[in-house]
N, C-alpha and C. Protein backbone atom coordinates (compact mmCIF):
# COMPACT_ATOMS: atom_id res chain seq x y z
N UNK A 1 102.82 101.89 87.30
CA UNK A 1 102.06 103.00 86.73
C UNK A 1 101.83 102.76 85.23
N UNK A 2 103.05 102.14 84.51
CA UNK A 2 103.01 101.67 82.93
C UNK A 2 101.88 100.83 82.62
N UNK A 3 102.03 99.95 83.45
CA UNK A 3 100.81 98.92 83.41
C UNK A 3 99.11 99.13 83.84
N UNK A 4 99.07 100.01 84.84
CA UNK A 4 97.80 100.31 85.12
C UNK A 4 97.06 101.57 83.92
N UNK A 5 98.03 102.25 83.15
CA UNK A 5 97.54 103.22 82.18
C UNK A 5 97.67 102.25 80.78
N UNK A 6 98.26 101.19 80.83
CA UNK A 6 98.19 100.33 79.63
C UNK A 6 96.80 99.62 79.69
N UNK A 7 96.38 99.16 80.99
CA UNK A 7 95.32 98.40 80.88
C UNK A 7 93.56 99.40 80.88
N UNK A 8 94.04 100.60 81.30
CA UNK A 8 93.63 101.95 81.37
C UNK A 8 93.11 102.33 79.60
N UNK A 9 94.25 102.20 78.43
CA UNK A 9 93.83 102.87 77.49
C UNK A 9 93.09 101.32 76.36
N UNK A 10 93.55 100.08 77.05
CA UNK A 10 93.19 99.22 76.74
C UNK A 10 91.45 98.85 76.64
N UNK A 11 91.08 99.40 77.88
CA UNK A 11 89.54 99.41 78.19
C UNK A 11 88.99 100.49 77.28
N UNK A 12 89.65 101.78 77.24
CA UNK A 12 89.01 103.37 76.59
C UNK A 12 88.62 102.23 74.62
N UNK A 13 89.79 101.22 74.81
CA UNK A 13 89.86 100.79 73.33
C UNK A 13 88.42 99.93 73.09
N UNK A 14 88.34 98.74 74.12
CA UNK A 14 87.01 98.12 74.27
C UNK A 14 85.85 98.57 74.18
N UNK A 15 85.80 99.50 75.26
CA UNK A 15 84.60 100.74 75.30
C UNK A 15 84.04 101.38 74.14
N UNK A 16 85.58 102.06 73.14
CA UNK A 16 85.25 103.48 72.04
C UNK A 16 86.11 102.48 70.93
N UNK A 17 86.99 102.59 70.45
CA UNK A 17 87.71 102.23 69.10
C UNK A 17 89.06 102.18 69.62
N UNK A 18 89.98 101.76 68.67
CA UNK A 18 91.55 101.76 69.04
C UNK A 18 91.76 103.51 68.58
N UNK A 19 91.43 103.97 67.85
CA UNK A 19 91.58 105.58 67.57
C UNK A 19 91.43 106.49 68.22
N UNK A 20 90.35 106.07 69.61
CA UNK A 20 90.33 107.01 70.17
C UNK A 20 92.16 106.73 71.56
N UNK A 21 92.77 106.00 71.53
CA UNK A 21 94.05 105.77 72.33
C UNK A 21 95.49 105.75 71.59
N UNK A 22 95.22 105.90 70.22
CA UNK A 22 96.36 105.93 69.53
C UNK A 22 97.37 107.18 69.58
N UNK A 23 96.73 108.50 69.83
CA UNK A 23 97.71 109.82 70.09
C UNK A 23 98.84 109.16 71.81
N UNK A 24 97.50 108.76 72.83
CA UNK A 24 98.36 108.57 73.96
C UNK A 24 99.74 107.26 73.75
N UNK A 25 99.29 105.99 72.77
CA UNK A 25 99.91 105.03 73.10
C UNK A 25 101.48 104.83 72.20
N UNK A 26 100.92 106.01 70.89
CA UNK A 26 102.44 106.31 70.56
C UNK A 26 103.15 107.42 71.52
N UNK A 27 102.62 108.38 72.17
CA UNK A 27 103.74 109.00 73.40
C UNK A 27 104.29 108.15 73.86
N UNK A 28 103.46 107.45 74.20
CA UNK A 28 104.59 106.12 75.40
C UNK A 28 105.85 105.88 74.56
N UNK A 29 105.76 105.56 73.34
CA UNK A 29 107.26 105.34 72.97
C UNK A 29 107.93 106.46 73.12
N UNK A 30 107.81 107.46 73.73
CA UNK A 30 108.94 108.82 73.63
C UNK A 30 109.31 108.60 75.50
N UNK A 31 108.37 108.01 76.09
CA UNK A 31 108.98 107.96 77.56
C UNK A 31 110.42 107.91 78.14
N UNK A 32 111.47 107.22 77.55
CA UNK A 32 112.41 106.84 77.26
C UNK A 32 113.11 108.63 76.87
N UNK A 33 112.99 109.58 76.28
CA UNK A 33 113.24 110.82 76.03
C UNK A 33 113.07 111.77 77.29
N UNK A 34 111.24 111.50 76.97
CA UNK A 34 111.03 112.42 78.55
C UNK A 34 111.50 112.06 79.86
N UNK A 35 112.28 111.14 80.09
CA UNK A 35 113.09 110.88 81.28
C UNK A 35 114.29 110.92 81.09
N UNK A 36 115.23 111.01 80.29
CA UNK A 36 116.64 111.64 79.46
C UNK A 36 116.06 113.20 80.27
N UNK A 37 114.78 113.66 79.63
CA UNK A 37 115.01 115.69 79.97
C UNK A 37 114.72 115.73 81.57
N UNK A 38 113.95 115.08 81.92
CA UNK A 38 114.10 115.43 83.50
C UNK A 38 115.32 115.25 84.08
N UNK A 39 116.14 113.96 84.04
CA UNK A 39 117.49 113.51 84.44
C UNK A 39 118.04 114.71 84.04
N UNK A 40 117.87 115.67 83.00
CA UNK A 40 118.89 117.00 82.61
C UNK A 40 118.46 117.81 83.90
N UNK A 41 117.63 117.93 84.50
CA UNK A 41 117.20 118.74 85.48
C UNK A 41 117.95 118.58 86.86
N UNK A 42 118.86 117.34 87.08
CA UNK A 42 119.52 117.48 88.31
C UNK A 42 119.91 117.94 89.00
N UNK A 43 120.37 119.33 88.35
CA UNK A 43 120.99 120.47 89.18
C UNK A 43 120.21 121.36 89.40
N UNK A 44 119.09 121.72 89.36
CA UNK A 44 118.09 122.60 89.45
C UNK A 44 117.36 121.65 90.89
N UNK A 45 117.69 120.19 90.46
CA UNK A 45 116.85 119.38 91.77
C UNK A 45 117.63 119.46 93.29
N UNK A 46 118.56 119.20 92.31
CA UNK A 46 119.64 119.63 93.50
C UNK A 46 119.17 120.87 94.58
N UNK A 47 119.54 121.69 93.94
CA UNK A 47 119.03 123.11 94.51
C UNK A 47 118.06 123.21 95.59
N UNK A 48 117.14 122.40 94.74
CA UNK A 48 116.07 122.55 95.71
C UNK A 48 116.02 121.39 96.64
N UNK A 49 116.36 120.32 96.59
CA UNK A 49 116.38 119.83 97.94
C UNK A 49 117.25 120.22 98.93
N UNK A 50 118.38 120.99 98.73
CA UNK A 50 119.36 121.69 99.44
C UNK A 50 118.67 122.68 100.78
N UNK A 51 117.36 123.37 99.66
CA UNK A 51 116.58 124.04 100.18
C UNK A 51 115.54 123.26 101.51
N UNK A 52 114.82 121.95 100.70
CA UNK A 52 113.84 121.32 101.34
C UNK A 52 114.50 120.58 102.39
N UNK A 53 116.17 120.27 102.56
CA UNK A 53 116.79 119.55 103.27
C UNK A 53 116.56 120.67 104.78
N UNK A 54 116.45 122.16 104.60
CA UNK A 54 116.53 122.64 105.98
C UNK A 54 115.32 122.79 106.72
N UNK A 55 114.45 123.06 105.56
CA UNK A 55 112.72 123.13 106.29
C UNK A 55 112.32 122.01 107.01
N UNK A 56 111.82 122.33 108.00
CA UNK A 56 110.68 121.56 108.69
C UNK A 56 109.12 121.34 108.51
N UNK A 57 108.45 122.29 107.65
CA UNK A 57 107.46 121.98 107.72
C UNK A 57 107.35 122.30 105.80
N UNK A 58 107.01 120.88 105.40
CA UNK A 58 106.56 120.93 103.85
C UNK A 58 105.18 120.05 103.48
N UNK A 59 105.13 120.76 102.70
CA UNK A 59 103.43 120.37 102.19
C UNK A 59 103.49 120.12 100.73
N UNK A 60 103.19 119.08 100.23
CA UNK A 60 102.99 118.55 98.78
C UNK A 60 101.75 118.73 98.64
N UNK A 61 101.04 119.67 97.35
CA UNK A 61 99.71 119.67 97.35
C UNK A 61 99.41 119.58 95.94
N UNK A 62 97.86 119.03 95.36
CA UNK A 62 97.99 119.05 94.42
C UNK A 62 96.62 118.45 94.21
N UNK A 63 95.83 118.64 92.53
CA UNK A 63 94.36 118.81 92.34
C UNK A 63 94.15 117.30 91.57
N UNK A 64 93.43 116.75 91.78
CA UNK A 64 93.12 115.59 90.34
C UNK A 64 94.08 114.82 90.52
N UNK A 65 94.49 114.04 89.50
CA UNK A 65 95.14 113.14 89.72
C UNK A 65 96.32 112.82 89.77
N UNK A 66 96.91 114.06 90.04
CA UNK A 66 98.45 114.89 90.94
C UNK A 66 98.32 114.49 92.12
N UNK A 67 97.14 114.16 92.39
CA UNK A 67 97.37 113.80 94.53
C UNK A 67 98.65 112.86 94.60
N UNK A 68 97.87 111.51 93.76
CA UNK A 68 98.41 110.19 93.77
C UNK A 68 99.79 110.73 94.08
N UNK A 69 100.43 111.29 93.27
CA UNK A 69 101.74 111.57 93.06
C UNK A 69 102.10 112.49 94.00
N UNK A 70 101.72 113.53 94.55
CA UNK A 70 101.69 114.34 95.86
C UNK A 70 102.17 113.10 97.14
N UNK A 71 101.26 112.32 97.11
CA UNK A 71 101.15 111.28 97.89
C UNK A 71 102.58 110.46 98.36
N UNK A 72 102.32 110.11 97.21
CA UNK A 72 104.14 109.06 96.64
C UNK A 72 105.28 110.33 97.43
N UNK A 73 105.23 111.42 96.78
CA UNK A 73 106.28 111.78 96.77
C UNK A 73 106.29 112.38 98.38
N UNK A 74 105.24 113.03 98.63
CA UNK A 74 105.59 112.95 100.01
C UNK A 74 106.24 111.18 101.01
N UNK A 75 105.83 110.01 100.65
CA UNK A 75 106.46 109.23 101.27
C UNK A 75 107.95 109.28 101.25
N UNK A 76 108.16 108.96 99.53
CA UNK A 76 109.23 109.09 99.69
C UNK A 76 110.50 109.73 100.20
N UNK A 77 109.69 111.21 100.44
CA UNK A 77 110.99 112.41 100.87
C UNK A 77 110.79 111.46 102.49
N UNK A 78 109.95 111.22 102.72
CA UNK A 78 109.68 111.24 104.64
C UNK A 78 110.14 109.90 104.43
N UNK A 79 110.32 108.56 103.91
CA UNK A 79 111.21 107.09 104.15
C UNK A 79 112.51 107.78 104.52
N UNK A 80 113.33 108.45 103.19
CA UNK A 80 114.83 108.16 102.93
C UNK A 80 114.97 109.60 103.73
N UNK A 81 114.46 110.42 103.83
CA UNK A 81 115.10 111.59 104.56
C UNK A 81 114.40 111.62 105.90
N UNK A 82 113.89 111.47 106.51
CA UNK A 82 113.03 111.17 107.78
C UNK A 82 111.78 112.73 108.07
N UNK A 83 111.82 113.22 107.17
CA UNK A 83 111.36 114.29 107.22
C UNK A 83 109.56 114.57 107.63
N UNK A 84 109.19 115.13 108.22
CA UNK A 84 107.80 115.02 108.75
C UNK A 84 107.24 115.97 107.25
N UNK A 85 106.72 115.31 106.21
CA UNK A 85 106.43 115.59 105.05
C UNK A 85 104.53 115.33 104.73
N UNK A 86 104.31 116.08 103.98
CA UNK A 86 102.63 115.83 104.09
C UNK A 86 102.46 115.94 103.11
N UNK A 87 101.06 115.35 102.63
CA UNK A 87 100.19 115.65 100.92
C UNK A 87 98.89 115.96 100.99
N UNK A 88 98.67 117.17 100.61
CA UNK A 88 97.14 116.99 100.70
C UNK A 88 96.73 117.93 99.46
N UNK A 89 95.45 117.31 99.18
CA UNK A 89 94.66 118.02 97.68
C UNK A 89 94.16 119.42 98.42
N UNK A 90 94.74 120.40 97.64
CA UNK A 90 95.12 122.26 97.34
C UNK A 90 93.62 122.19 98.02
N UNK A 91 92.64 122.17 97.63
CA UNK A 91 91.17 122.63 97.99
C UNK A 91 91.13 122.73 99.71
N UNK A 92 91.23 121.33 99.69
CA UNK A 92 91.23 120.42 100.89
C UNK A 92 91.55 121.14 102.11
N UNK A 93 93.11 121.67 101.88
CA UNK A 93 94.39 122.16 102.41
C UNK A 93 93.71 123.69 103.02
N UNK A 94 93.24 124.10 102.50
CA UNK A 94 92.51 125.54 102.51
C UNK A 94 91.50 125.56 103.26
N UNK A 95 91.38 124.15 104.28
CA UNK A 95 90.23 124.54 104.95
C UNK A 95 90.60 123.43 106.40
N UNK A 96 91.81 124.99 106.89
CA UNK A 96 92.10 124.70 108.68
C UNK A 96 93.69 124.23 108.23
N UNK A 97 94.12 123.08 107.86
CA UNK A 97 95.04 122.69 107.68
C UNK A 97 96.16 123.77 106.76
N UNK A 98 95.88 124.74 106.38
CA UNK A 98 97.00 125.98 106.15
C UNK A 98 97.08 126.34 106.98
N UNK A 99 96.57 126.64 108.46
CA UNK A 99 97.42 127.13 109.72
C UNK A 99 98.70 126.69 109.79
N UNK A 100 99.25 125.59 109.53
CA UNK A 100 100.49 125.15 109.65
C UNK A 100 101.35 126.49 108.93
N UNK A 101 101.33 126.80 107.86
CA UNK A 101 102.03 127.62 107.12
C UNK A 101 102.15 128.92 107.94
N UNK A 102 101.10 129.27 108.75
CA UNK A 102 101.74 130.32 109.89
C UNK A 102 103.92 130.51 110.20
N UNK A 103 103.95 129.29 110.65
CA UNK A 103 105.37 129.30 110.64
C UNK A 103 105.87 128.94 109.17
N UNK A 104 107.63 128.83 109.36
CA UNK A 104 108.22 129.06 108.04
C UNK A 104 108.09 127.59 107.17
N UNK A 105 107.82 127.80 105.67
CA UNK A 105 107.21 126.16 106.15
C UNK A 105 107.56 126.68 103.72
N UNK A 106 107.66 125.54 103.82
CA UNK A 106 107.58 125.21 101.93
C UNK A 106 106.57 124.74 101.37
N UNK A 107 105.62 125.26 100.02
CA UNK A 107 104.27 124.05 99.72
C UNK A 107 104.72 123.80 98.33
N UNK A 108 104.78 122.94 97.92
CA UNK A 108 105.15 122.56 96.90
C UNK A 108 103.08 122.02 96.35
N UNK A 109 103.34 122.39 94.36
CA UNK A 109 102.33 122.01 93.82
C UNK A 109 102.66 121.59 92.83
N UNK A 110 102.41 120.37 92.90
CA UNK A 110 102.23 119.34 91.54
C UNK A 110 100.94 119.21 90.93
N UNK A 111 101.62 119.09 89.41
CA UNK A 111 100.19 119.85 88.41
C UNK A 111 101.16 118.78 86.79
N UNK A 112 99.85 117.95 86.19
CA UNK A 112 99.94 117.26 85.18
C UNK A 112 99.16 117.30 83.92
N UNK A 113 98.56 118.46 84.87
CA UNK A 113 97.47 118.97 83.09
C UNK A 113 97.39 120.41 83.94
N UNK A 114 96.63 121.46 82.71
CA UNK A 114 96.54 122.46 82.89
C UNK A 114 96.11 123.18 84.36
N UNK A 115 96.71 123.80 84.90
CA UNK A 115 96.28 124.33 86.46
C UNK A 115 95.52 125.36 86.38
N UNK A 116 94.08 125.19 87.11
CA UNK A 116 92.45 125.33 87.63
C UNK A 116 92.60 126.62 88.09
N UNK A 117 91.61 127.45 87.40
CA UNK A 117 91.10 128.46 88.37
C UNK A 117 91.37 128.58 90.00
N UNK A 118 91.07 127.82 90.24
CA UNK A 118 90.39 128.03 91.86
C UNK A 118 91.74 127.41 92.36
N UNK A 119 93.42 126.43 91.46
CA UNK A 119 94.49 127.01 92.19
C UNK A 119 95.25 127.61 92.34
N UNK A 120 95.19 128.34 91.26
CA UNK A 120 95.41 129.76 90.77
C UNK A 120 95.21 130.88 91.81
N UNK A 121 93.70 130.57 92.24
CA UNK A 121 93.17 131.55 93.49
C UNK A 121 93.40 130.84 94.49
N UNK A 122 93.88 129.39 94.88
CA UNK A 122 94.31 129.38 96.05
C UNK A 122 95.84 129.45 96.48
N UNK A 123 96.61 129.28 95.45
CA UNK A 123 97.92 129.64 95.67
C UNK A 123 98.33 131.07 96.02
N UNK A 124 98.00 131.70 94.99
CA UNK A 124 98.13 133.04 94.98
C UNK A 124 97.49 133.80 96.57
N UNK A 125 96.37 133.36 97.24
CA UNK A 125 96.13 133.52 98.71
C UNK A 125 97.09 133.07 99.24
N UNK A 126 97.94 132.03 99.60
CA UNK A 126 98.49 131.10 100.31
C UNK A 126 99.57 132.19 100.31
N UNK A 127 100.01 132.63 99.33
CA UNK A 127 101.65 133.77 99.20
C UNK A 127 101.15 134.73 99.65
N UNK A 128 99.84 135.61 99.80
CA UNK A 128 99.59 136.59 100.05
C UNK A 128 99.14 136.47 101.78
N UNK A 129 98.67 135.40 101.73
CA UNK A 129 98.37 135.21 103.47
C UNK A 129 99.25 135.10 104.49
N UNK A 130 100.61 134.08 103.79
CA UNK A 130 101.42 133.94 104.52
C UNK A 130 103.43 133.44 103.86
N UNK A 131 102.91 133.83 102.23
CA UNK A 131 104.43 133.67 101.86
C UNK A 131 105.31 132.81 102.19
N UNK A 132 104.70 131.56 101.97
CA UNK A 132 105.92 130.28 102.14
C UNK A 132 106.71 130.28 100.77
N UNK A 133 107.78 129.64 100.95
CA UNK A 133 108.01 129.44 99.54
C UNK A 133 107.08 128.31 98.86
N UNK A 134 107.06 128.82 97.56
CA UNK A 134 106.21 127.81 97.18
C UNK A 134 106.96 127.53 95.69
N UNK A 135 106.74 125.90 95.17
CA UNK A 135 107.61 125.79 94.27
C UNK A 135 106.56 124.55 93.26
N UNK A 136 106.37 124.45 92.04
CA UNK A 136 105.71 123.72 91.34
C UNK A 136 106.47 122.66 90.62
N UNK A 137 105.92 121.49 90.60
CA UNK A 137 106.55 120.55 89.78
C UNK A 137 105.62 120.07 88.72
N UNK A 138 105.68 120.19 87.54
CA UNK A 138 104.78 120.21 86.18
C UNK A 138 104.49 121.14 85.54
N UNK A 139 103.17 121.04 84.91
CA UNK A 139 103.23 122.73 84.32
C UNK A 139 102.45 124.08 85.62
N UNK A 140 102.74 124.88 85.15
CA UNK A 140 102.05 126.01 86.06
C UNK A 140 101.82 127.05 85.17
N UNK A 141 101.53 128.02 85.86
CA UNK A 141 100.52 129.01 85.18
C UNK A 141 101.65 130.77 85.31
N UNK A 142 101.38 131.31 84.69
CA UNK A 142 102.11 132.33 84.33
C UNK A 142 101.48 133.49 85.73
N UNK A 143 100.53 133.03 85.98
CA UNK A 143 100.29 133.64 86.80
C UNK A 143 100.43 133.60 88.57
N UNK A 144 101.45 132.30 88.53
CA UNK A 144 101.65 132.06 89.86
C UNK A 144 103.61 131.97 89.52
N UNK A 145 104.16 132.39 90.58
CA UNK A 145 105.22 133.37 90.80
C UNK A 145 105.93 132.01 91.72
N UNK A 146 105.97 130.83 91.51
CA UNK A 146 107.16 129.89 92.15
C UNK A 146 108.06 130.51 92.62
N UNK A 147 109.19 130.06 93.59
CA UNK A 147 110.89 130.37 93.50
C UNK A 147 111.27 129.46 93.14
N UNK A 148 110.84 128.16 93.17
CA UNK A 148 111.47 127.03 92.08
C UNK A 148 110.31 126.34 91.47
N UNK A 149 110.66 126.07 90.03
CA UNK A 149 109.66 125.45 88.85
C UNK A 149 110.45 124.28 88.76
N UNK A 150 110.21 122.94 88.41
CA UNK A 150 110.57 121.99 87.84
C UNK A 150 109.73 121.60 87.08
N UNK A 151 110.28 120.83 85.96
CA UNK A 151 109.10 120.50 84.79
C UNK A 151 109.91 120.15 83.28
N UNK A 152 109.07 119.62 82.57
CA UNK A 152 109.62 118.92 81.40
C UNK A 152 108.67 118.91 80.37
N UNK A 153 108.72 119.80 79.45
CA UNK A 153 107.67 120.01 78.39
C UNK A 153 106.95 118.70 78.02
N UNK A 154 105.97 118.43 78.11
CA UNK A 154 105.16 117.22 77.48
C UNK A 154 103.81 117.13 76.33
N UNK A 155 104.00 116.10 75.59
CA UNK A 155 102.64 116.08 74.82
C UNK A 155 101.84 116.10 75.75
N UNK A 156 101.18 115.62 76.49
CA UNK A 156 100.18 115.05 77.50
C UNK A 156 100.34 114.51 78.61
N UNK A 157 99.20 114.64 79.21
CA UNK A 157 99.15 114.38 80.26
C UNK A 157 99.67 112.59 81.30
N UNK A 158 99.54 111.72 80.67
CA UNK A 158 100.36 110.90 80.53
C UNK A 158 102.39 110.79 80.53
N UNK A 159 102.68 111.41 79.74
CA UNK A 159 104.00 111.55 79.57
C UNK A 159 104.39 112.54 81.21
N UNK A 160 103.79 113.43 81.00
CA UNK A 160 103.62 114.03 82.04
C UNK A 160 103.65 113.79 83.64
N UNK A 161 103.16 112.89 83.91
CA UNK A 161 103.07 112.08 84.99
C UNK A 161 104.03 111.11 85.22
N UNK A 162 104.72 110.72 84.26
CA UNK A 162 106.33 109.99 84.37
C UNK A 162 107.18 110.94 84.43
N UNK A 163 107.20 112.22 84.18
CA UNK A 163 107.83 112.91 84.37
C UNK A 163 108.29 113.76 85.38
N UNK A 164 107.28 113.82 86.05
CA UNK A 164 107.26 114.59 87.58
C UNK A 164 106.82 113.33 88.84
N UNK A 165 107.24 112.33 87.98
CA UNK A 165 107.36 110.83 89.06
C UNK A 165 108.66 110.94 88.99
N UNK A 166 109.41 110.55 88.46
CA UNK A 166 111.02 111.16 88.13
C UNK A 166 111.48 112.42 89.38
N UNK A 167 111.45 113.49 88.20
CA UNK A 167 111.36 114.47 89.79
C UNK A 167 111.57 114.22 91.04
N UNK A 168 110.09 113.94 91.15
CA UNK A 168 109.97 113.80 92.71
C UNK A 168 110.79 112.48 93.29
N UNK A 169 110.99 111.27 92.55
CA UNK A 169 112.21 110.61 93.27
C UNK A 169 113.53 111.31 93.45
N UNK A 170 113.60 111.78 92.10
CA UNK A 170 114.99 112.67 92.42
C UNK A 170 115.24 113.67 93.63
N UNK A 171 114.20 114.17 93.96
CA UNK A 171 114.03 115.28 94.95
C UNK A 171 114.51 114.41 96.34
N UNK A 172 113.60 113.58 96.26
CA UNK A 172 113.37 112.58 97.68
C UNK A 172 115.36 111.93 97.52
N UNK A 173 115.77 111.80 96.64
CA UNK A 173 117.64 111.02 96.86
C UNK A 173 117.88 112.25 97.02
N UNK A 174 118.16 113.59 97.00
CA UNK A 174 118.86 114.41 96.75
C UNK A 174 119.01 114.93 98.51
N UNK A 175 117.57 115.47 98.49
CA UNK A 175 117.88 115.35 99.71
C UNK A 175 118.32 114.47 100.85
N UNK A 176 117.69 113.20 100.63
CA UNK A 176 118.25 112.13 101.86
C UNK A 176 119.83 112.65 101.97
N UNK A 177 120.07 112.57 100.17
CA UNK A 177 121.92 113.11 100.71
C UNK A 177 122.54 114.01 101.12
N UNK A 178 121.47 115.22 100.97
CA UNK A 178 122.02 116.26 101.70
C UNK A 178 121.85 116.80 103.50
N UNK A 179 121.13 115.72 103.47
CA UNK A 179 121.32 115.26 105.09
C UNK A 179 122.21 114.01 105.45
N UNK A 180 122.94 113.39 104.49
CA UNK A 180 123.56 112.45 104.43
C UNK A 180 122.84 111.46 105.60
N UNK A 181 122.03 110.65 104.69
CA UNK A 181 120.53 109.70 105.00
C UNK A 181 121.84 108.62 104.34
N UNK A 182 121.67 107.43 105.04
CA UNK A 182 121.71 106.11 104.00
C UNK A 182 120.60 105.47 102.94
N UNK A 183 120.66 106.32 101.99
CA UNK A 183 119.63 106.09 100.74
C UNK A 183 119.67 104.19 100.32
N UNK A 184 120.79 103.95 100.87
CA UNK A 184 120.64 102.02 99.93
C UNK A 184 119.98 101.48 101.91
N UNK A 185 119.96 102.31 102.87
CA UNK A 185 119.57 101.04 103.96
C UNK A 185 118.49 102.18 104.74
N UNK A 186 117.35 102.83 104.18
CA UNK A 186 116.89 103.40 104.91
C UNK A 186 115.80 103.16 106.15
N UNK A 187 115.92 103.65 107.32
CA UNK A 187 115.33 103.08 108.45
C UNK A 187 114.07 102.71 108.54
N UNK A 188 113.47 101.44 109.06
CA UNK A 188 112.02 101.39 108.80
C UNK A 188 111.72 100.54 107.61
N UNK A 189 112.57 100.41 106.67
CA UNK A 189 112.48 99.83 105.13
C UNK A 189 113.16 98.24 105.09
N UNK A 190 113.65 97.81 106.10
CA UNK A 190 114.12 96.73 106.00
C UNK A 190 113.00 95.37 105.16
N UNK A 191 111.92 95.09 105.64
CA UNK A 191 111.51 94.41 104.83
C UNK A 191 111.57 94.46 102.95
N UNK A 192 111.78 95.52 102.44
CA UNK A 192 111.36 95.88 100.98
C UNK A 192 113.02 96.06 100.64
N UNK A 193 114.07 96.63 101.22
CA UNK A 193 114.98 96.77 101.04
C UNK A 193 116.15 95.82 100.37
N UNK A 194 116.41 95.25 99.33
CA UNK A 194 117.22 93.80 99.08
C UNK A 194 118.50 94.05 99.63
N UNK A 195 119.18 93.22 100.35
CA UNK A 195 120.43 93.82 100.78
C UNK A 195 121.44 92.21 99.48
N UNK A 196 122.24 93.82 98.72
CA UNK A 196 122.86 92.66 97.73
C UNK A 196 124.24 91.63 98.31
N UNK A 197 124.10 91.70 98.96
CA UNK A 197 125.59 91.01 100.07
C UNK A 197 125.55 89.92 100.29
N UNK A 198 124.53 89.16 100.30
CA UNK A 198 124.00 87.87 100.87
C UNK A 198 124.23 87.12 99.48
């Protein structure tokens, strides 16, 4: 991810000037911080995978370029915890595929820049239609009512996105362990897996 936003602000530099990438490319040196404050968040992560460890039906959703990471993190909870886990972009989700939430079910929304009108109005339906828990990882809006927030103050949007990459691995170990998953040999993973023994 370091590398594809390096070669990312590298081009914005080619394209426009080095000035217009200089606010983002000194954050990067604070990365190293903003993953110190999420790691402070463990016990709050805890919590909630304690929670996500009993549900059956969870939904990672999320607008722009939160999917990616929606994405990821749904794999990861569903590798190490075996969990039937999904991602899909909030809009998207709102059309047929929220029937699932009929039963008791968790949606989690990941958000790396300011959160949109329209998920504002679709969350806020989603609790009023059918009251899952619903829980945000990044920033959110004062006007949507989580039972669990995770998040880590950031300059930007950048920093931001290492930050609730964090998270969401943390989420995905926490739980494997609270189903007591073998997190170092998980099933299915053998090719990618190094086994240090050999």
């Amino acid at each position: 991810m370091l590398c594809l936003i390096l070669i990312s602000l590298k081009l914005v530099e080619i394209a426009e000037n080095e000035n217009a990438t200089k606010p983002y490319k000194e954050s990067l040196s604070k990365l190293p911080a903003i993953l110190e404050k999420a790691l402070e968040h463990r016990e709050d992560i805890r919590k909630f995978a304690k929670h996500l460890a009993k549900e059956n039906i969870v939904i990672l959703t999320a607008e722009g370029i939160s999917y990616s990471l929606a994405k990821e993190g749904a794999l990861k909870i569903k590798e190490t915890s075996y969990k039937n886990i999904s991602a899909a972009i909030l809009g998207e989700f709102m059309h047929g595929h929220v029937a699932v939430l009929n039963n008791k079910a968790t949606l989690v929304f990941i958000s790396v820049d300011k959160v949109s009108e329209r998920a504002v109005s679709n969350l806020n339906k989603i609790k009023t239609d059918y009251n899952p828990v619903i829980a945000v990882i990044g920033i959110s809006d004062n006007r949507i009512k989580p039972q669990y927030h995770l998040n880590v103050e950031c300059e930007n949007e950048i920093q931001q996105l290492f930050a609730n990459v964090l998270i969401l691995q943390l989420i995905a170990l926490e739980t494997a362990l609270k189903l007591k998953r073998n997190v170092d040999h998980p099933k299915g993973l053998h090719k990618v897996v190094v086994d240090n023994t050999i």
